[in-house]
Protein backbone atom coordinates (compact mmCIF):
# COMPACT_ATOMS: atom_id res chain seq x y z
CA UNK A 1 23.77 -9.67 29.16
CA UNK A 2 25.37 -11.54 32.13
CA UNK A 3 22.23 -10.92 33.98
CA UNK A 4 20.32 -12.42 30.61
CA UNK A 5 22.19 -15.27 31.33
CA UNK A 6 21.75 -15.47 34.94
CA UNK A 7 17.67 -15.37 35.10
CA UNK A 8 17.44 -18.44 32.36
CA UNK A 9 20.00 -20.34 35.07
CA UNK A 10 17.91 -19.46 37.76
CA UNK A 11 14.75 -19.87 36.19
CA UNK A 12 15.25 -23.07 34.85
CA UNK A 13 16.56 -24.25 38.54
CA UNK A 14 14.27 -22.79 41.17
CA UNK A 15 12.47 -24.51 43.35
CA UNK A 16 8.98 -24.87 43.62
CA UNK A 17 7.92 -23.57 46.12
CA UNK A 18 9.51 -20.22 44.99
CA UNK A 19 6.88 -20.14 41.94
CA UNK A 20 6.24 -16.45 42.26
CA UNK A 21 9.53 -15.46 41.77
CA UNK A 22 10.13 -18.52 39.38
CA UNK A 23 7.06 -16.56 37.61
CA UNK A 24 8.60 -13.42 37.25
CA UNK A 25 12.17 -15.14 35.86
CA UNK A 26 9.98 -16.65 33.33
CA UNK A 27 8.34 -13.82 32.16
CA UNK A 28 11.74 -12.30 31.31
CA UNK A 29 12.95 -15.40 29.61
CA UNK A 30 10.40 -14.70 27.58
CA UNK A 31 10.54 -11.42 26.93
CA UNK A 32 14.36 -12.18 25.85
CA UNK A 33 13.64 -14.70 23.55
CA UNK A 34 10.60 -12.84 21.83
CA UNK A 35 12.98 -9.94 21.52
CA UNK A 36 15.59 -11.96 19.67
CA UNK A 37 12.91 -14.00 17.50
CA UNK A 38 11.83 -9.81 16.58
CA UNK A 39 15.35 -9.22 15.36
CA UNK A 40 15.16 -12.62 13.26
CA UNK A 41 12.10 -11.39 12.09
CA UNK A 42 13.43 -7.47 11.57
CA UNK A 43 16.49 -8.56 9.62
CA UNK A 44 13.99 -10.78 7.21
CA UNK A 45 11.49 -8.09 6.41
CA UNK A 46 14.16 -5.28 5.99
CA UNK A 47 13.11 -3.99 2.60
CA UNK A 48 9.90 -5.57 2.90
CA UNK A 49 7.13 -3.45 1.29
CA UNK A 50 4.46 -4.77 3.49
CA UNK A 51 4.03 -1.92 6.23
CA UNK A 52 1.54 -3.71 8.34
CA UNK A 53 3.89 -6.18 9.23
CA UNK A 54 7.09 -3.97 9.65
CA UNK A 55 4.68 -2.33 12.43
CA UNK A 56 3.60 -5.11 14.34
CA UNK A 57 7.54 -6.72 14.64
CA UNK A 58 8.98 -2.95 15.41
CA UNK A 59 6.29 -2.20 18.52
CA UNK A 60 6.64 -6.08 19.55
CA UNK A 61 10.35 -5.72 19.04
CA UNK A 62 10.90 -2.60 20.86
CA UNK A 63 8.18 -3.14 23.91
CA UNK A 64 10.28 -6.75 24.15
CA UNK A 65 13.43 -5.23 24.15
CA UNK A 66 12.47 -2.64 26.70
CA UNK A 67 10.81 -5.24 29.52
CA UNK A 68 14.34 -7.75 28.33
CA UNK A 69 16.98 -5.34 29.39
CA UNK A 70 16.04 -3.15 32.22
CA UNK A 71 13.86 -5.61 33.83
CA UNK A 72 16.79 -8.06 35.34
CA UNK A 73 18.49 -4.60 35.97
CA UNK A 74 15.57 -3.70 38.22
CA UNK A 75 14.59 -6.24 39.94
CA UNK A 76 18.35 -7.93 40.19
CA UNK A 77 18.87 -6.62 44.29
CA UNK A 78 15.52 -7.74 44.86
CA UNK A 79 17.11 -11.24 44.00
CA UNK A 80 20.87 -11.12 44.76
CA UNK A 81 18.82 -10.48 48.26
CA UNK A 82 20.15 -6.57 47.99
CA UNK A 83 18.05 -3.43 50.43
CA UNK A 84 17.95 -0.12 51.20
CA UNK A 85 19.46 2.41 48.48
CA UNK A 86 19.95 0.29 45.62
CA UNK A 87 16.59 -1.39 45.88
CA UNK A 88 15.34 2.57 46.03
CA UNK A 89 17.33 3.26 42.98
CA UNK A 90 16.68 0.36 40.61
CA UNK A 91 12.93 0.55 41.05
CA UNK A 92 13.13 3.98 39.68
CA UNK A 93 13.98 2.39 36.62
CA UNK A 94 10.16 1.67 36.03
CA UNK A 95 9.82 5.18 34.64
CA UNK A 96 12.71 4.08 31.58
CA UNK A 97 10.26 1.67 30.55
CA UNK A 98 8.39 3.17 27.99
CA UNK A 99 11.01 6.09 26.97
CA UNK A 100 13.60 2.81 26.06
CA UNK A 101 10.30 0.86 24.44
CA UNK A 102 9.94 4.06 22.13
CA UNK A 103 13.48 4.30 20.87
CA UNK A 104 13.73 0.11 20.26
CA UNK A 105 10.05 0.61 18.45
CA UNK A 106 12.17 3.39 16.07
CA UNK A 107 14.99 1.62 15.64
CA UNK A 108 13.30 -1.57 14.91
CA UNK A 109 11.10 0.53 11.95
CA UNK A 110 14.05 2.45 11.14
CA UNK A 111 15.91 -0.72 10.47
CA UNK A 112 13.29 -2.48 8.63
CA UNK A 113 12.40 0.72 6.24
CA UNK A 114 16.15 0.64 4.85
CA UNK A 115 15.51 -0.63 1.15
CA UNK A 116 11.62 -0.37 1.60
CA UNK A 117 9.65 1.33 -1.16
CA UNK A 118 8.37 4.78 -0.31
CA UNK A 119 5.15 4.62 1.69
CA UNK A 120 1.92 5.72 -0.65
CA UNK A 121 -0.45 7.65 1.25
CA UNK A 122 -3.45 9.75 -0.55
CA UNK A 123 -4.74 12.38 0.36
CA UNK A 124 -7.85 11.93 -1.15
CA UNK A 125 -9.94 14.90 0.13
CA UNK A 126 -6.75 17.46 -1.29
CA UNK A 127 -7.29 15.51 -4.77
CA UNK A 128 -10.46 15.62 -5.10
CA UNK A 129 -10.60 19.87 -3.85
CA UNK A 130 -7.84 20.31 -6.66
CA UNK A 131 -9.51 18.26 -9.28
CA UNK A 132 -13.05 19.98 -8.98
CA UNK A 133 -10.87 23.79 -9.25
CA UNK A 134 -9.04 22.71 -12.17
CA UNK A 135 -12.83 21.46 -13.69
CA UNK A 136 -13.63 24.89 -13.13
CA UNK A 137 -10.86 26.67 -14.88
CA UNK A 138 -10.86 24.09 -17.63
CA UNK A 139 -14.45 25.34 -17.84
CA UNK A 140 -13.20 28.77 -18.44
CA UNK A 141 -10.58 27.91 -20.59
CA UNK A 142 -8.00 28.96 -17.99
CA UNK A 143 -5.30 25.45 -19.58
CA UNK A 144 -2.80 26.58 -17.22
CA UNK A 145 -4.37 27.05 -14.40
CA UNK A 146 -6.06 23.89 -15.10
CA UNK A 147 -3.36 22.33 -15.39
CA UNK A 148 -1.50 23.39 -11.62
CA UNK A 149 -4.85 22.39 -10.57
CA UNK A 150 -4.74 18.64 -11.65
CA UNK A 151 -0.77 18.68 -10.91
CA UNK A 152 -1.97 19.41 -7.11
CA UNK A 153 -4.46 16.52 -7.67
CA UNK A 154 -1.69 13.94 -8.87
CA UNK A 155 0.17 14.99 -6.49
CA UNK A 156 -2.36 14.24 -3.66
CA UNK A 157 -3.21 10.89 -5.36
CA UNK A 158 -0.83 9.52 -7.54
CA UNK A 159 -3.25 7.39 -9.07
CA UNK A 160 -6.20 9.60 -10.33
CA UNK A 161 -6.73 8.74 -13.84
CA UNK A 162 -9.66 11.09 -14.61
CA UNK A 163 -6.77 14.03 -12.97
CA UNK A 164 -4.49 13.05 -15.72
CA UNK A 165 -6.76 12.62 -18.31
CA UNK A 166 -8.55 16.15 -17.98
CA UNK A 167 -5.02 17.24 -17.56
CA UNK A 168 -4.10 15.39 -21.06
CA UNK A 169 -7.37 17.55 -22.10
CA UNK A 170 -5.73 20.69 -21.49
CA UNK A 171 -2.70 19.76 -22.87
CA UNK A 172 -4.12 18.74 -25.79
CA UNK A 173 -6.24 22.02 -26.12
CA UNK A 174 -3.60 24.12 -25.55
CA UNK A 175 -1.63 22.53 -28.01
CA UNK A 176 0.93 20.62 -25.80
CA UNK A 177 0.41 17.21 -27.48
CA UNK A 178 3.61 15.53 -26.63
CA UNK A 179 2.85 16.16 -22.87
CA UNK A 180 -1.29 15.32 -23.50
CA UNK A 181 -0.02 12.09 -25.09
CA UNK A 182 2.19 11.45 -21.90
CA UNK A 183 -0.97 11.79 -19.52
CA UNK A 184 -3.09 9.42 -21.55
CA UNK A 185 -0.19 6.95 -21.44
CA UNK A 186 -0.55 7.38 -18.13
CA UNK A 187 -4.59 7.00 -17.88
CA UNK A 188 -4.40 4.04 -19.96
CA UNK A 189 -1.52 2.53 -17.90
CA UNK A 190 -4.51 3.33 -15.12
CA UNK A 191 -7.43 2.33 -16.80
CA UNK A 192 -6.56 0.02 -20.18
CA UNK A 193 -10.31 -0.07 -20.84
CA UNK A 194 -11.04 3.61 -20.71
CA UNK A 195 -11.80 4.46 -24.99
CA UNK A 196 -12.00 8.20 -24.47
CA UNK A 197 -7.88 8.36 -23.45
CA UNK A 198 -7.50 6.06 -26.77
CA UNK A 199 -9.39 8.54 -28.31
CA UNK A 200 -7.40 11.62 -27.11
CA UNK A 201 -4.50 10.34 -27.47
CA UNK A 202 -5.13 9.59 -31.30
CA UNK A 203 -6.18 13.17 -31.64
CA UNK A 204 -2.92 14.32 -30.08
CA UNK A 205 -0.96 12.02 -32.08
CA UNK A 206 -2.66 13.18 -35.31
CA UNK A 207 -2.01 16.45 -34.63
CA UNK A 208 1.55 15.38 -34.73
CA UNK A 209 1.13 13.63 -37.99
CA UNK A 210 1.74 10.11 -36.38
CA UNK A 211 -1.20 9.09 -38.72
CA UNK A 212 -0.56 5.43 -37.71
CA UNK A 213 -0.42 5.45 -34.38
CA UNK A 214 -3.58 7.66 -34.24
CA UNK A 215 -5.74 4.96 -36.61
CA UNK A 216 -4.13 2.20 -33.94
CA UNK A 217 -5.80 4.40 -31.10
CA UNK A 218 -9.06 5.22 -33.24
CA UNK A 219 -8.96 1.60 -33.45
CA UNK A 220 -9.14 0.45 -30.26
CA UNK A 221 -11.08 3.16 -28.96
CA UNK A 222 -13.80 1.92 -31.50
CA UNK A 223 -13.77 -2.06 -30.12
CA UNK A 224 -13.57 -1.04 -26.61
CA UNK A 225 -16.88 1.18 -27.26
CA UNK A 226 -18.29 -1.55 -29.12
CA UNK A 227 -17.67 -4.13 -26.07
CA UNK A 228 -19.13 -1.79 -23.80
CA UNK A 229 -22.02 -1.54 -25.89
CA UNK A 230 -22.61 -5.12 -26.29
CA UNK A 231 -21.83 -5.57 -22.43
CA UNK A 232 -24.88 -3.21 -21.84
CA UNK A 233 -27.54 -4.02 -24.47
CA UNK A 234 -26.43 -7.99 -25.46
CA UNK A 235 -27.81 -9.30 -28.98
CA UNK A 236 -31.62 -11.29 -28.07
CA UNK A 237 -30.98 -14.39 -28.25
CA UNK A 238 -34.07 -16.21 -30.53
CA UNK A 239 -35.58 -19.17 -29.30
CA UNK A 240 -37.05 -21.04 -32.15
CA UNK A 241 -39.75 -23.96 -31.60
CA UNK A 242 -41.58 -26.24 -33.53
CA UNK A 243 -39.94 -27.06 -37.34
CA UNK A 244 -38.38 -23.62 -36.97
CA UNK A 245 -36.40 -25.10 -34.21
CA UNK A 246 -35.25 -28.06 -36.02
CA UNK A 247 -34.13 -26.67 -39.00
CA UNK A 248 -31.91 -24.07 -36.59
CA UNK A 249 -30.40 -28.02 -34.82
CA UNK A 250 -29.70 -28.89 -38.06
CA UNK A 251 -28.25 -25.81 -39.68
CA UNK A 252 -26.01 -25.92 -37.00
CA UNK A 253 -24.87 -29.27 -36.98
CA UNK A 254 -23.80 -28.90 -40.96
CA UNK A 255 -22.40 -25.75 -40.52
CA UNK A 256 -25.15 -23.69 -42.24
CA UNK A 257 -26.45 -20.08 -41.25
CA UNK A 258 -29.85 -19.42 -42.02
């Protein structure tokens, strides 16, 4: 760090008319300080479940850190006024550039990731191959293999409601209702306004002979359809005219339905 120290000195008392070198001192003040506002920025977002942003401060971080530290070590007998072998040697230093950016960019991520939630990356192509083979042995009555096939597809996509409710299906064919009911807490978790989980679901839990918690599903598997229904065919609204239309102002007005 002593040579840290030393560019900002010289830097900030050069000359003029040394402005390319002034330049170059410059340019790794600045690289220090953006490496040190990186580690501000690291020690901040440790935890931090935004990804995008742990990226951009670990490869800004790391490529900083990586020009900050072995720059003043190459180019320092260039200005201590230093030739021959150790000129030779220090500019060989150019090839530690991006092997040193690469470890800073890891330990930067590394760093930030402690305390992070897991990453959640589909794989949507696996789910979707796994959730058209378990249609097809649901098809043939094959529950089990069903079953491993939708696993594979939750497994792939974590968040495929129409895997765990044709999983619930099979459950709840094969007779598994206690695991069928935990699916289609899980599609309705997913997908509150979906009425056929409500509806399978209340079969499972009927089954059971939790009579009241099926009606309560029956129930609200009956207003949801109704919503829908309304949402795609609304009531005509009449227009009335003429005396017609008066009487309907008026009936309104004192609280009268014709």
């Amino acid at each position: 760090m002593s040579f840290v120290f030393a560019y900002i000195a010289i830097a900030i008392s050069w000359s003029h008319d040394d402005w390319p070198l002034r330049l170059i001192h410059l340019t790794e003040v600045a690289f220090i300080i953006l490496a040190f506002v990186c580690i501000v920025l690291a020690a901040r977002l440790q935890g931090s479940s935004s990804r995008a942003k742990r990226d951009i401060v670990a490869f800004v971080g790391g490529v900083s850190m990586s020009f900050g530290l072995i720059m003043p070590l190459e180019l320092a007998p260039m200005f201590f006024d230093v030739r021959g072998e150790w000129m030779m040697a220090t500019v060989g230093l150019i090839v530690v550039y991006p092997i040193a950016a690469v470890l800073f960019v890891l330990l930067f991520a590394n760093f930030m990731k402690i305390g992070a939630p897991p990453d959640t990356r589909y794989d949507l192509l696996g789910a979707t191959k796994a959730y058209q083979r378990g249609i097809g042995s649901f098809g043939t009555k094959d529950h089990d293999r069903a079953i491993a096939d939708f696993t594979v597809a939750i497994r792939c996509h974590p968040k495929y409601a129409f895997a765990y409710f044709k999983r619930g299906a099979a459950y709840l064919e094969k007779g598994d209702y206690d695991h069928a009911i935990a699916d289609y807490d899980k599609v309705i978790a997913l997908n509150s306004k979906l009425a056929p989980a409500y509806t399978n679901r209340g079969n499972a839990y009927r089954a059971m002979g939790a009579l009241d918690r099926a009606n309560a599903d029956f129930d609200q598997a009956d207003a949801l359809m109704r919503e829908e229904e309304l949402r795609r065919y609304p009531e005509p609204k009449m227009i009335r005219t003429g005396l017609l239309g008066v009487f309907d102002v008026w009936s309104n007005s004192r609280g009268v339905r014709p």
